[in-house]
C-alpha atoms as a PDB file:
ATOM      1  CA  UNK A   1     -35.750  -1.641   2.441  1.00  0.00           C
ATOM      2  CA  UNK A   2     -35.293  -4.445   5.062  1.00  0.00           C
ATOM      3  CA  UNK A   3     -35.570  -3.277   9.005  1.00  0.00           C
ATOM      4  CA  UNK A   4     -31.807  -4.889   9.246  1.00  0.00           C
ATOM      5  CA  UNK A   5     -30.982  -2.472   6.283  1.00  0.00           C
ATOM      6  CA  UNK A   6     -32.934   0.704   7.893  1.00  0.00           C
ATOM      7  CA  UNK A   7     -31.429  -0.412  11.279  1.00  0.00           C
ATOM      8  CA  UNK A   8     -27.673  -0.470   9.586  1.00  0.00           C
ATOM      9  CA  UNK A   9     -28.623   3.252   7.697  1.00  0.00           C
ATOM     10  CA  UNK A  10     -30.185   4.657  11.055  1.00  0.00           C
ATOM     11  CA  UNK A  11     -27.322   3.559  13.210  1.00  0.00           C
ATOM     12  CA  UNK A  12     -24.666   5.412  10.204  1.00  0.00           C
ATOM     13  CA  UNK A  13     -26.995   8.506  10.622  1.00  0.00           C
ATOM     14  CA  UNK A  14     -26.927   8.908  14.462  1.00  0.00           C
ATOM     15  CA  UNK A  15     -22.989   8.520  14.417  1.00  0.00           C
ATOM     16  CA  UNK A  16     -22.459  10.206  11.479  1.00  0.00           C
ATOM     17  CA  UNK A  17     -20.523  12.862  12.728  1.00  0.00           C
ATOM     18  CA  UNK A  18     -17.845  11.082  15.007  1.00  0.00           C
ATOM     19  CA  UNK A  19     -17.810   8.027  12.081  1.00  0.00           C
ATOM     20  CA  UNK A  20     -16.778  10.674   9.178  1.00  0.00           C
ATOM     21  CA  UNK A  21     -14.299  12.365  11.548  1.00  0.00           C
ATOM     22  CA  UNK A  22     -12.670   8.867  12.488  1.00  0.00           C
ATOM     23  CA  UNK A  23     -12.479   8.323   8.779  1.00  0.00           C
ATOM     24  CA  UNK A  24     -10.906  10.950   7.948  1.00  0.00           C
ATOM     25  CA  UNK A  25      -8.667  10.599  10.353  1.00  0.00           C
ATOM     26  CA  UNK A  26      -7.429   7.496   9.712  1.00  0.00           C
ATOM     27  CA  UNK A  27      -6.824   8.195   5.924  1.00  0.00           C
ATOM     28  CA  UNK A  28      -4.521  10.201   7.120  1.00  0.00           C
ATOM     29  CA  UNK A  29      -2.998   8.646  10.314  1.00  0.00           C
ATOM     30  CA  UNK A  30      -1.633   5.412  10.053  1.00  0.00           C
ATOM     31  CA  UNK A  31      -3.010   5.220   6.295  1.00  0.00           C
ATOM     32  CA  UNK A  32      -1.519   8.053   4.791  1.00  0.00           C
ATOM     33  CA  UNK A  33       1.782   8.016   6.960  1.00  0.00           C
ATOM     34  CA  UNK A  34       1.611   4.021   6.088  1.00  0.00           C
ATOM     35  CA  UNK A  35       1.783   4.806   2.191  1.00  0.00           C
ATOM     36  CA  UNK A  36       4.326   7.526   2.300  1.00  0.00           C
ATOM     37  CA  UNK A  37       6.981   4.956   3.979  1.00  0.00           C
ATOM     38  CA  UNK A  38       6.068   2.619   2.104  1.00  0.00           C
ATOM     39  CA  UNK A  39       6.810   4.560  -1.116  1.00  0.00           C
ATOM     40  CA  UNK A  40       9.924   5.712  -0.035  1.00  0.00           C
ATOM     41  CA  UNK A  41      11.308   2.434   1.028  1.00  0.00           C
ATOM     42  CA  UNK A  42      10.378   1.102  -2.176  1.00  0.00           C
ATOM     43  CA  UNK A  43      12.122   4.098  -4.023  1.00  0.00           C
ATOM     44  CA  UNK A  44      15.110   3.146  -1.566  1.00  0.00           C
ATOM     45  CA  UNK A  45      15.733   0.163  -4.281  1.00  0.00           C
ATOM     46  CA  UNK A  46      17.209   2.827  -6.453  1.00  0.00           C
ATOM     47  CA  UNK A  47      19.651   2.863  -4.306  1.00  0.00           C
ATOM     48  CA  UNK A  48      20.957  -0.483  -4.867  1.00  0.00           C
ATOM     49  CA  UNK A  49      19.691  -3.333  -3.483  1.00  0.00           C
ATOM     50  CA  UNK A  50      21.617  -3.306  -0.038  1.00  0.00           C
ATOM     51  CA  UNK A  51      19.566   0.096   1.055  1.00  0.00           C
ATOM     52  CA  UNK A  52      16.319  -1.883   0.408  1.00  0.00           C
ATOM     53  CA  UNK A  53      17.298  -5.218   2.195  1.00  0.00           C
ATOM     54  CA  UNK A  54      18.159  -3.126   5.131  1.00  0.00           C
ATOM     55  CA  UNK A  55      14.826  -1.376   5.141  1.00  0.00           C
ATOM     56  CA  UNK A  56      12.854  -4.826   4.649  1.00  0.00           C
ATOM     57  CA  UNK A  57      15.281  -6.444   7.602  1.00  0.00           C
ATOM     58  CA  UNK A  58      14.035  -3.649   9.977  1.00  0.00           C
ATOM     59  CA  UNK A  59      10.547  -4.099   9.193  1.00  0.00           C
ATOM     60  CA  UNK A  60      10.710  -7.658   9.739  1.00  0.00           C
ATOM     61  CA  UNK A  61      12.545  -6.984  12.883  1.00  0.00           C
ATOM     62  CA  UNK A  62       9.645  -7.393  15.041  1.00  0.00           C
ATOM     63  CA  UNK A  63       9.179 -11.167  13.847  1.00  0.00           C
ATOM     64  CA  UNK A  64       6.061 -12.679  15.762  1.00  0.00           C
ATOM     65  CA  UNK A  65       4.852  -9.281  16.542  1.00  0.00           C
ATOM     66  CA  UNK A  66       4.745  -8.233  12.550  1.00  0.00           C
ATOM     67  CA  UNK A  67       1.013  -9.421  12.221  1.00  0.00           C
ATOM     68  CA  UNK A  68       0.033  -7.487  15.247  1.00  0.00           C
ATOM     69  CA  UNK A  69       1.106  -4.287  14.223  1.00  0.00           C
ATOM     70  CA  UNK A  70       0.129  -5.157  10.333  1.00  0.00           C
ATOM     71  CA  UNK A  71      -3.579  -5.564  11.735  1.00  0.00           C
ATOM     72  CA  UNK A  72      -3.795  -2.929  14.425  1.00  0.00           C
ATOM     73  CA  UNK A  73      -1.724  -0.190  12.751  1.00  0.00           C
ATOM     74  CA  UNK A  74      -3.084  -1.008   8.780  1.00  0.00           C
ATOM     75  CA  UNK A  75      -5.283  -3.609   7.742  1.00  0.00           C
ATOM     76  CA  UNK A  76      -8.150  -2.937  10.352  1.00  0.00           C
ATOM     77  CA  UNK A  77      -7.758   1.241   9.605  1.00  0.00           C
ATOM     78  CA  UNK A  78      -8.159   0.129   6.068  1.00  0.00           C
ATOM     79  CA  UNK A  79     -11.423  -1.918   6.340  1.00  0.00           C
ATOM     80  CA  UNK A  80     -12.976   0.180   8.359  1.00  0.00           C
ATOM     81  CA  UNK A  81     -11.738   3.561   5.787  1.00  0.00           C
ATOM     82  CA  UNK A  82     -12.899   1.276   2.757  1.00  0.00           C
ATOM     83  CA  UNK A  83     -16.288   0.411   4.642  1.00  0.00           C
ATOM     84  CA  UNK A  84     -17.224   4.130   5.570  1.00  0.00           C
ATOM     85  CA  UNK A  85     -15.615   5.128   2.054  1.00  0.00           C
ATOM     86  CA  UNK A  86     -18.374   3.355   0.111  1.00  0.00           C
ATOM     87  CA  UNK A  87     -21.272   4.042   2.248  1.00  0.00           C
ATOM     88  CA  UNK A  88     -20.225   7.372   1.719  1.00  0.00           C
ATOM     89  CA  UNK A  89     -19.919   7.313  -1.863  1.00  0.00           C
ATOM     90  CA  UNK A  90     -23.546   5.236  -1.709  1.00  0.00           C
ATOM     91  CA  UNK A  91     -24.953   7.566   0.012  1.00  0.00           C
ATOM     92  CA  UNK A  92     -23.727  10.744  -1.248  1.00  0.00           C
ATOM     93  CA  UNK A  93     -24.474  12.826  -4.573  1.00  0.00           C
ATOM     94  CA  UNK A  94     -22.196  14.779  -7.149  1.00  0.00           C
ATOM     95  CA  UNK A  95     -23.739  16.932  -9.343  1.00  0.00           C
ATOM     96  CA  UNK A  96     -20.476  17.400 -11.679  1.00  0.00           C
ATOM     97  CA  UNK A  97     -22.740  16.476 -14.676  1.00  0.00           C
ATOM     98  CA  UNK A  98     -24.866  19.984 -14.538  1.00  0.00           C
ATOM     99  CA  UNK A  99     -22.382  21.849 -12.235  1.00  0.00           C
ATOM    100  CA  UNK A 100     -18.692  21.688 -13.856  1.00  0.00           C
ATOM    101  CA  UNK A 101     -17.672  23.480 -10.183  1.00  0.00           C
ATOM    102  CA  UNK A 102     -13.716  22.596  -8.943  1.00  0.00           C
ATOM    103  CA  UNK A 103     -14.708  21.538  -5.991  1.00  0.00           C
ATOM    104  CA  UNK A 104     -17.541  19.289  -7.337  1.00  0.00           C
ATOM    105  CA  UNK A 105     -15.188  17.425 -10.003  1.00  0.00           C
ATOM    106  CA  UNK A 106     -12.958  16.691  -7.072  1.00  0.00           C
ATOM    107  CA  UNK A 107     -15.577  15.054  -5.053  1.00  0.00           C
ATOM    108  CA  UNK A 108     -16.196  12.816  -8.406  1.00  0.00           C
ATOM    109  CA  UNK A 109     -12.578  11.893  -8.284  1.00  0.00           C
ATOM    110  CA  UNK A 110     -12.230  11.389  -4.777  1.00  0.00           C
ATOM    111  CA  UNK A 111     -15.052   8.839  -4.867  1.00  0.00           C
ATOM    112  CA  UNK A 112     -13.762   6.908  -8.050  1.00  0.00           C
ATOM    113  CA  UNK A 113     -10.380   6.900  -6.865  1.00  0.00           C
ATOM    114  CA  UNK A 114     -11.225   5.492  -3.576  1.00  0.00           C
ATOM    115  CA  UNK A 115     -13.040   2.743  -5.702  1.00  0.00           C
ATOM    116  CA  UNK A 116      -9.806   2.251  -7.597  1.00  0.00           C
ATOM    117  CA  UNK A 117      -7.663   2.411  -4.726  1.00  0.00           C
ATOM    118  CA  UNK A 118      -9.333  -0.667  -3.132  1.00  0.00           C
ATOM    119  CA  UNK A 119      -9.024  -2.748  -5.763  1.00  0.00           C
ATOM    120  CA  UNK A 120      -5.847  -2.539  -6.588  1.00  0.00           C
ATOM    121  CA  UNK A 121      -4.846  -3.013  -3.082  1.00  0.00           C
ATOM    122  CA  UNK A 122      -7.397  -5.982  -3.011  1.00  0.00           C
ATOM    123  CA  UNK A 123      -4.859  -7.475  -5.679  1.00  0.00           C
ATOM    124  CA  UNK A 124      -1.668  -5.968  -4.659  1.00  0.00           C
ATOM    125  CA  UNK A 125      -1.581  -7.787  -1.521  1.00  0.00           C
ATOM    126  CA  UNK A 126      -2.687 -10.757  -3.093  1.00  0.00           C
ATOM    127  CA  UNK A 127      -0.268 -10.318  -5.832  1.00  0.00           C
ATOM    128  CA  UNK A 128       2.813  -9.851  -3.482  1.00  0.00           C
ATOM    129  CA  UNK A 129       1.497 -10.974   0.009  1.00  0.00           C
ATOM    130  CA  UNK A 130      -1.064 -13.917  -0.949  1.00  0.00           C
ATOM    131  CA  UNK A 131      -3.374 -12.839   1.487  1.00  0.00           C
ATOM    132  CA  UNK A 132      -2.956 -15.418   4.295  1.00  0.00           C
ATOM    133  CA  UNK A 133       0.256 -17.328   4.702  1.00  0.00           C
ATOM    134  CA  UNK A 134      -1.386 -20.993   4.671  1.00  0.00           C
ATOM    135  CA  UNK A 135       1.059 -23.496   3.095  1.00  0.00           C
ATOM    136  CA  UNK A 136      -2.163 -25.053   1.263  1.00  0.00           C
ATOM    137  CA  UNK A 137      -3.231 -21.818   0.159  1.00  0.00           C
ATOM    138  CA  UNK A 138       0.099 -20.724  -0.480  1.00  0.00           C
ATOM    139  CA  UNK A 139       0.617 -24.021  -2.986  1.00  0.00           C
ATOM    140  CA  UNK A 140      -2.760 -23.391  -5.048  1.00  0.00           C
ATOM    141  CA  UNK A 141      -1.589 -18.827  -5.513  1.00  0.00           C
ATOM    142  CA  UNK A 142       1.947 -19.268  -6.369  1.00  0.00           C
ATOM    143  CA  UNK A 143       1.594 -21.644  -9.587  1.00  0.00           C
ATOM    144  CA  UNK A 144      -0.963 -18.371 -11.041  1.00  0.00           C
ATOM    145  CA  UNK A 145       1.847 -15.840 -10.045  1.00  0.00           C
ATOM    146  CA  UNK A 146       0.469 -14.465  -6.724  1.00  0.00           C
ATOM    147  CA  UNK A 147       2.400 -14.818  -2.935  1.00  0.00           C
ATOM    148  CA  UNK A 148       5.983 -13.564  -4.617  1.00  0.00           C
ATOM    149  CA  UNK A 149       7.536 -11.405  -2.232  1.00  0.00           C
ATOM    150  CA  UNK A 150       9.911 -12.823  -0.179  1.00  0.00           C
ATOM    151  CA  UNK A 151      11.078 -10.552   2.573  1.00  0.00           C
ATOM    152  CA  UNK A 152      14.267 -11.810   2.777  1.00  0.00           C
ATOM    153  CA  UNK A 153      15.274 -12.005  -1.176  1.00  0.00           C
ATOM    154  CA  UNK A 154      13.250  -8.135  -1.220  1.00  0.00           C
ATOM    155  CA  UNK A 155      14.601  -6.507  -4.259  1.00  0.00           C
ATOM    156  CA  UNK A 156      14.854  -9.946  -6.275  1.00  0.00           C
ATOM    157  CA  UNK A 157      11.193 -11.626  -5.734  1.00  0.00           C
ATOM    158  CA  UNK A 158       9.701  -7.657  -6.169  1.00  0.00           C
ATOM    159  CA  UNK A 159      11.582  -7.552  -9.748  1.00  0.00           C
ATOM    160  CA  UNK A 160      10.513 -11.172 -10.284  1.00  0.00           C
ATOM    161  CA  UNK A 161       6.983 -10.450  -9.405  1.00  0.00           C
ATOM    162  CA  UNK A 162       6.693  -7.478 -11.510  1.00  0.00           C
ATOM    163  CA  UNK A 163       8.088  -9.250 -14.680  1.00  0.00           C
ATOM    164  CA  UNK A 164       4.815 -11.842 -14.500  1.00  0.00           C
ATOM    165  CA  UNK A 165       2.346 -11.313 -17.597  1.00  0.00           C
ATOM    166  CA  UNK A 166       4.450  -8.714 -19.052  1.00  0.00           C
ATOM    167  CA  UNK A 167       3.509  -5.205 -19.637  1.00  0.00           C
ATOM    168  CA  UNK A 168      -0.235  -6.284 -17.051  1.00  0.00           C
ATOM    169  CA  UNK A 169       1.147  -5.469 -13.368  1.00  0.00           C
ATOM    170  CA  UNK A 170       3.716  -2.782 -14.447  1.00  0.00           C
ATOM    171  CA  UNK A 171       0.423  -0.540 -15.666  1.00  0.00           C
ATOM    172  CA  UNK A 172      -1.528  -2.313 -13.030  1.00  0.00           C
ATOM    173  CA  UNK A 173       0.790  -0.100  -9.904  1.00  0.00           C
ATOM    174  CA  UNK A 174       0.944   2.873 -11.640  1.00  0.00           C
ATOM    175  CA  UNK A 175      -2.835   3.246 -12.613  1.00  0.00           C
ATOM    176  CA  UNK A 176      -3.234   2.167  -8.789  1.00  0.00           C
ATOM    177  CA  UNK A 177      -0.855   4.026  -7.216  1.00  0.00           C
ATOM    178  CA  UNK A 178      -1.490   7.449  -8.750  1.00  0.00           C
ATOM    179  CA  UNK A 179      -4.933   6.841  -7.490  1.00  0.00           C
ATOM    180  CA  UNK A 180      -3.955   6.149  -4.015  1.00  0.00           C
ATOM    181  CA  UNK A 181      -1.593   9.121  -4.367  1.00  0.00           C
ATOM    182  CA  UNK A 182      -4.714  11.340  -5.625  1.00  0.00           C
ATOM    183  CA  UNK A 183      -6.834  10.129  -3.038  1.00  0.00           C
ATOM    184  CA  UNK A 184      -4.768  10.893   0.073  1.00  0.00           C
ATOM    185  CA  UNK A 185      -4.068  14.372  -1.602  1.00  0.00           C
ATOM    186  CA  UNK A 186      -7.615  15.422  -1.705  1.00  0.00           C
ATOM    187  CA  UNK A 187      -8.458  13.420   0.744  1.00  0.00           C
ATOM    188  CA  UNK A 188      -5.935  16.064   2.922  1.00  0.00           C
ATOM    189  CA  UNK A 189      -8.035  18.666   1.759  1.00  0.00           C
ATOM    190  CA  UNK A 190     -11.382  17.641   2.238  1.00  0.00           C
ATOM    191  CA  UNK A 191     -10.087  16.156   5.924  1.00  0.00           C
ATOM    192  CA  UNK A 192      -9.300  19.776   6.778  1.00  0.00           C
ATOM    193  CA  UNK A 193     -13.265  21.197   5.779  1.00  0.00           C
ATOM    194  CA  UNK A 194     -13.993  18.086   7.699  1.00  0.00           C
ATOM    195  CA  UNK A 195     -12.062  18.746  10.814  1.00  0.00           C
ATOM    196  CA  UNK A 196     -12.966  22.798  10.354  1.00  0.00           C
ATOM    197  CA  UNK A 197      -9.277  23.964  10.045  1.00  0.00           C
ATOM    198  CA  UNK A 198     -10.443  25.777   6.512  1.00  0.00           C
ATOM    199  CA  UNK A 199     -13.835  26.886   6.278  1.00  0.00           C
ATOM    200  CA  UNK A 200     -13.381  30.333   4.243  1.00  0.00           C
ATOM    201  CA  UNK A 201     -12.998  30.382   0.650  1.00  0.00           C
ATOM    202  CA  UNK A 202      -9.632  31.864   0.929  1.00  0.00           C
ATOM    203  CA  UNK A 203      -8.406  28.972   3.374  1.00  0.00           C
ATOM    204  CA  UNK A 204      -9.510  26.574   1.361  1.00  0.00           C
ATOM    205  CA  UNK A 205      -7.570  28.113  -1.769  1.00  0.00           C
ATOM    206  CA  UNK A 206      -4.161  28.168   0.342  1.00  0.00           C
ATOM    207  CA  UNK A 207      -5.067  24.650   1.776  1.00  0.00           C
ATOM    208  CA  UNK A 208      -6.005  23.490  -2.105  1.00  0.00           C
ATOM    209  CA  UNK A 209      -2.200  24.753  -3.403  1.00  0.00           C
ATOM    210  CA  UNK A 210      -0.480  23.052  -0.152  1.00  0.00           C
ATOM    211  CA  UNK A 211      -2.230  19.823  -0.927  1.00  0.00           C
ATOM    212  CA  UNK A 212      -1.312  19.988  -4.882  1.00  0.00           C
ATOM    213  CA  UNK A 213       2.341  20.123  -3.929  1.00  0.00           C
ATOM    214  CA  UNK A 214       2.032  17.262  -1.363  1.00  0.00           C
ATOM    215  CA  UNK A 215       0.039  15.179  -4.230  1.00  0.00           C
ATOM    216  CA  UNK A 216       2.840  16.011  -6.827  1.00  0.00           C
ATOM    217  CA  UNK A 217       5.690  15.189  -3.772  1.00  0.00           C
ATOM    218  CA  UNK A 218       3.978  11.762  -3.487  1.00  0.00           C
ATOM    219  CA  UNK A 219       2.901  11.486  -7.361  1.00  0.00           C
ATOM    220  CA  UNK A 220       7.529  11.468  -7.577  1.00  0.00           C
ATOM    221  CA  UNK A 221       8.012   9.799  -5.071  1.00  0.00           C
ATOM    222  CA  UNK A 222       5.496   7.134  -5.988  1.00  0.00           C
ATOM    223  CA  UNK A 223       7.097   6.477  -9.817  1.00  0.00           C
ATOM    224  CA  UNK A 224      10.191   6.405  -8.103  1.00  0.00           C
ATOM    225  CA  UNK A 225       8.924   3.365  -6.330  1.00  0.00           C
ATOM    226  CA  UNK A 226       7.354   2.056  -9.142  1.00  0.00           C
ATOM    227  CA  UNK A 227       9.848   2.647 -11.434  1.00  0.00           C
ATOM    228  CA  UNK A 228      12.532   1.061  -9.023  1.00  0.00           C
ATOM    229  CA  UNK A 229      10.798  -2.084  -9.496  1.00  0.00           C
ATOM    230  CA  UNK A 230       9.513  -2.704 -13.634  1.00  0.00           C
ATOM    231  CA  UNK A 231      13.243  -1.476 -14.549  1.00  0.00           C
ATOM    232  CA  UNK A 232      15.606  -3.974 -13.606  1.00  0.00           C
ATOM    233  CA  UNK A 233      16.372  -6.575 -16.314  1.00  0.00           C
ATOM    234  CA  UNK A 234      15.897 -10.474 -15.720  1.00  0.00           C
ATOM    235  CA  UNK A 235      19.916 -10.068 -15.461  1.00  0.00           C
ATOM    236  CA  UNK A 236      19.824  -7.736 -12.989  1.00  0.00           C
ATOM    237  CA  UNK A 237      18.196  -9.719 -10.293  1.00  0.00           C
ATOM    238  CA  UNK A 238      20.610 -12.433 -10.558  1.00  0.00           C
ATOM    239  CA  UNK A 239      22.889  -9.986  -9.216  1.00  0.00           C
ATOM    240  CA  UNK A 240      20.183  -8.983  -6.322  1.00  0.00           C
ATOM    241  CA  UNK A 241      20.226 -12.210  -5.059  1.00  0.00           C
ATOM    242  CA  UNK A 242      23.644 -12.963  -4.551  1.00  0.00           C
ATOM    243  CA  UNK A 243      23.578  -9.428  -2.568  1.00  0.00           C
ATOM    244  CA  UNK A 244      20.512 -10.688  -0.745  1.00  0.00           C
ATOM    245  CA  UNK A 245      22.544 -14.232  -0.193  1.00  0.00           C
ATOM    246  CA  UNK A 246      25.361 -12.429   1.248  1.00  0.00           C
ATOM    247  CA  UNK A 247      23.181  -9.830   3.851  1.00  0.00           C
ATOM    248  CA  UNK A 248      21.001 -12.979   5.032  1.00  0.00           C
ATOM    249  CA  UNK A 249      24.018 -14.405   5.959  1.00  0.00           C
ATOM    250  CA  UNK A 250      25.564 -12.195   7.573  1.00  0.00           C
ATOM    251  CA  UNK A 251      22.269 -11.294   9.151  1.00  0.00           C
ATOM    252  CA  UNK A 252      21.377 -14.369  10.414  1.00  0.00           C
ATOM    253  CA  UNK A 253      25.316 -14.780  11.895  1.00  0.00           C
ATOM    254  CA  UNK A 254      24.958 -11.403  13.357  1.00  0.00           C
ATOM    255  CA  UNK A 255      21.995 -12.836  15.521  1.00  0.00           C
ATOM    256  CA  UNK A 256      19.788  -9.623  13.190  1.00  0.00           C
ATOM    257  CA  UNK A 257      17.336 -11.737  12.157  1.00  0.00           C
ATOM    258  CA  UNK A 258      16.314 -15.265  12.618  1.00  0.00           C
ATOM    259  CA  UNK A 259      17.094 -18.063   9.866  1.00  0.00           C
ATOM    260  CA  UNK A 260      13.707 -18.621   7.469  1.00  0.00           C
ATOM    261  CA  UNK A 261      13.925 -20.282   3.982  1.00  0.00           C
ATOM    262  CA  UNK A 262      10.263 -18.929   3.579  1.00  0.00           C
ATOM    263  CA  UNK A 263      10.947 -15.472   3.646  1.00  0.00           C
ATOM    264  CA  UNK A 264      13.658 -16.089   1.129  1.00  0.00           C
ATOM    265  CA  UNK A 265      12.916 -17.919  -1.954  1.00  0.00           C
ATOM    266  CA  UNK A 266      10.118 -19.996  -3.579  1.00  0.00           C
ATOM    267  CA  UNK A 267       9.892 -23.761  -2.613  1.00  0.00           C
ATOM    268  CA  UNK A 268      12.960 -25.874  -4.163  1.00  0.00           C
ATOM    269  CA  UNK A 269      15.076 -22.878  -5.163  1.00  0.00           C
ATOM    270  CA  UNK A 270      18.458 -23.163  -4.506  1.00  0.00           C
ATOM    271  CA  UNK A 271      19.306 -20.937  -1.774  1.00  0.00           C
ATOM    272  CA  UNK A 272      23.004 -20.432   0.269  1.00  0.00           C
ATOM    273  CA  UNK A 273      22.362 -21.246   3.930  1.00  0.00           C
ATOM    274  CA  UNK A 274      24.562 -19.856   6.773  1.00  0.00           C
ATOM    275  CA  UNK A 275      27.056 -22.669   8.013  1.00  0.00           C
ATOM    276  CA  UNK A 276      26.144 -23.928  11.075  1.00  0.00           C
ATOM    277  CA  UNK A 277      29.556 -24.567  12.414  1.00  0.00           C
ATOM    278  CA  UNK A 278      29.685 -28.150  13.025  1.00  0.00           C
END
């Protein structure tokens, strides 16, 4: 092992016990609060398509603020969870092979779908988000499919983007999302041995059925979402985007949000712009 290696291990081991409590901690809070609003505003689309653009519009709402709060509230707690998440795993042994214990299988589980987890996010926010919003970028993603969401055209560009290479990102979420689902539910469970608010047997039995029913909650809630976005039919978003038309403009007239042809359709699309009254 190199001394840069041994120094990176040694400084893990002498702050391993505030590092694993941070972790834990933020899996839970902003992660964990982070997924479940994110769910449910995505199962909103059930709705109808005017519940959802509402929900997008107030996200949006802080404008040049948005990347602030995306990198102080999620994507920094989520690089540093994912780092200490696979030194973790690295580091850490199951013996689930020789020792078919509960608790042992659910370590196994935890791990794996902490491995899953991260990938699919890795592509979920490329598939949706592109990653970084650089017009040059931006021009070599979007011809392969990737960079699709438009804020401001929500339900129709999520439909749109789900309907790319068939059956592939429909199974893609779900496989993805039931693992982040899993992995916040135990992850609730082993935060609590963590954080020594169940330490008996018995505590951790009560805390084990609690946690099942939160997992299930979220496992709903979570197809809901999912389910809100592979249904709709190729007809069915030309209908979302006239809806969509109709709430930017009134929007933007309203003084709710600020005009953007980005955040509303790809380049050259033919879009219905608010009159400008002269």
């Amino acid at each position: 092992m190199s001394a840069q290696a041994n120094s990176e291990t040694n400084f893990f081991l002498r702050h391993e016990f505030i590092i694993r409590r941070v972790h834990s901690l933020l899996g839970i809070v902003p992660l964990g609060l982070y997924m479940t609003v994110h769910l449910a505003t995505n199962a909103s689309l059930l709705n109808g398509t005017e519940t959802f653009q509402r929900a997008v519009f107030l996200i949006h709402s802080p404008g040049k603020l948005l990347p602030l709060i995306e990198w102080g509230l999620i994507f920094t707690p989520l690089i540093f969870h994912a780092v200490i998440g696979v030194w973790i795993a690295r580091s850490g042994r199951s013996n689930s092979s020789q020792y078919q214990f509960r608790s042992n299988r659910r370590y196994t589980w935890q791990r794996w779908t902490g491995f899953i987890a991260l990938v699919y996010l890795f592509f979920h926010i490329l598939h949706l988000h592109g990653w970084f919003h650089i017009p040059a970028w931006e021009q070599v993603i979007r011809p392969l499919g990737f960079g699709m969401f438009r804020p401001y055209s929500a339900a129709s560009s999520l439909v749109k983007a789900m309907q790319e290479w068939g059956y592939v990102w429909p199974a893609f979420y779900l496989i993805g999302m039931l693992a982040c689902v899993y992995h916040l539910a135990n992850g609730l469970w082993t935060s609590g041995i963590t954080w020594g608010l169940w330490i008996s047997p018995a505590a951790q039995a009560r805390a084990s059925k609690l946690c099942t029913v939160i997992g299930c909650g979220l496992a709903v809630l979570g197809i809901s979402a999912w389910w809100a976005a592979v249904s709709p039919s190729q007809e069915k978003t030309v209908e979302m985007k006239a809806v969509e038309d109709r709430m930017y403009n009134a929007a933007v007239e309203s003084g709710m949000v600020s005009p953007n042809v980005e955040k509303r359709s790809e380049s050259g699309e033919q879009i219905t712009e608010v009159p400008t009254g002269e």
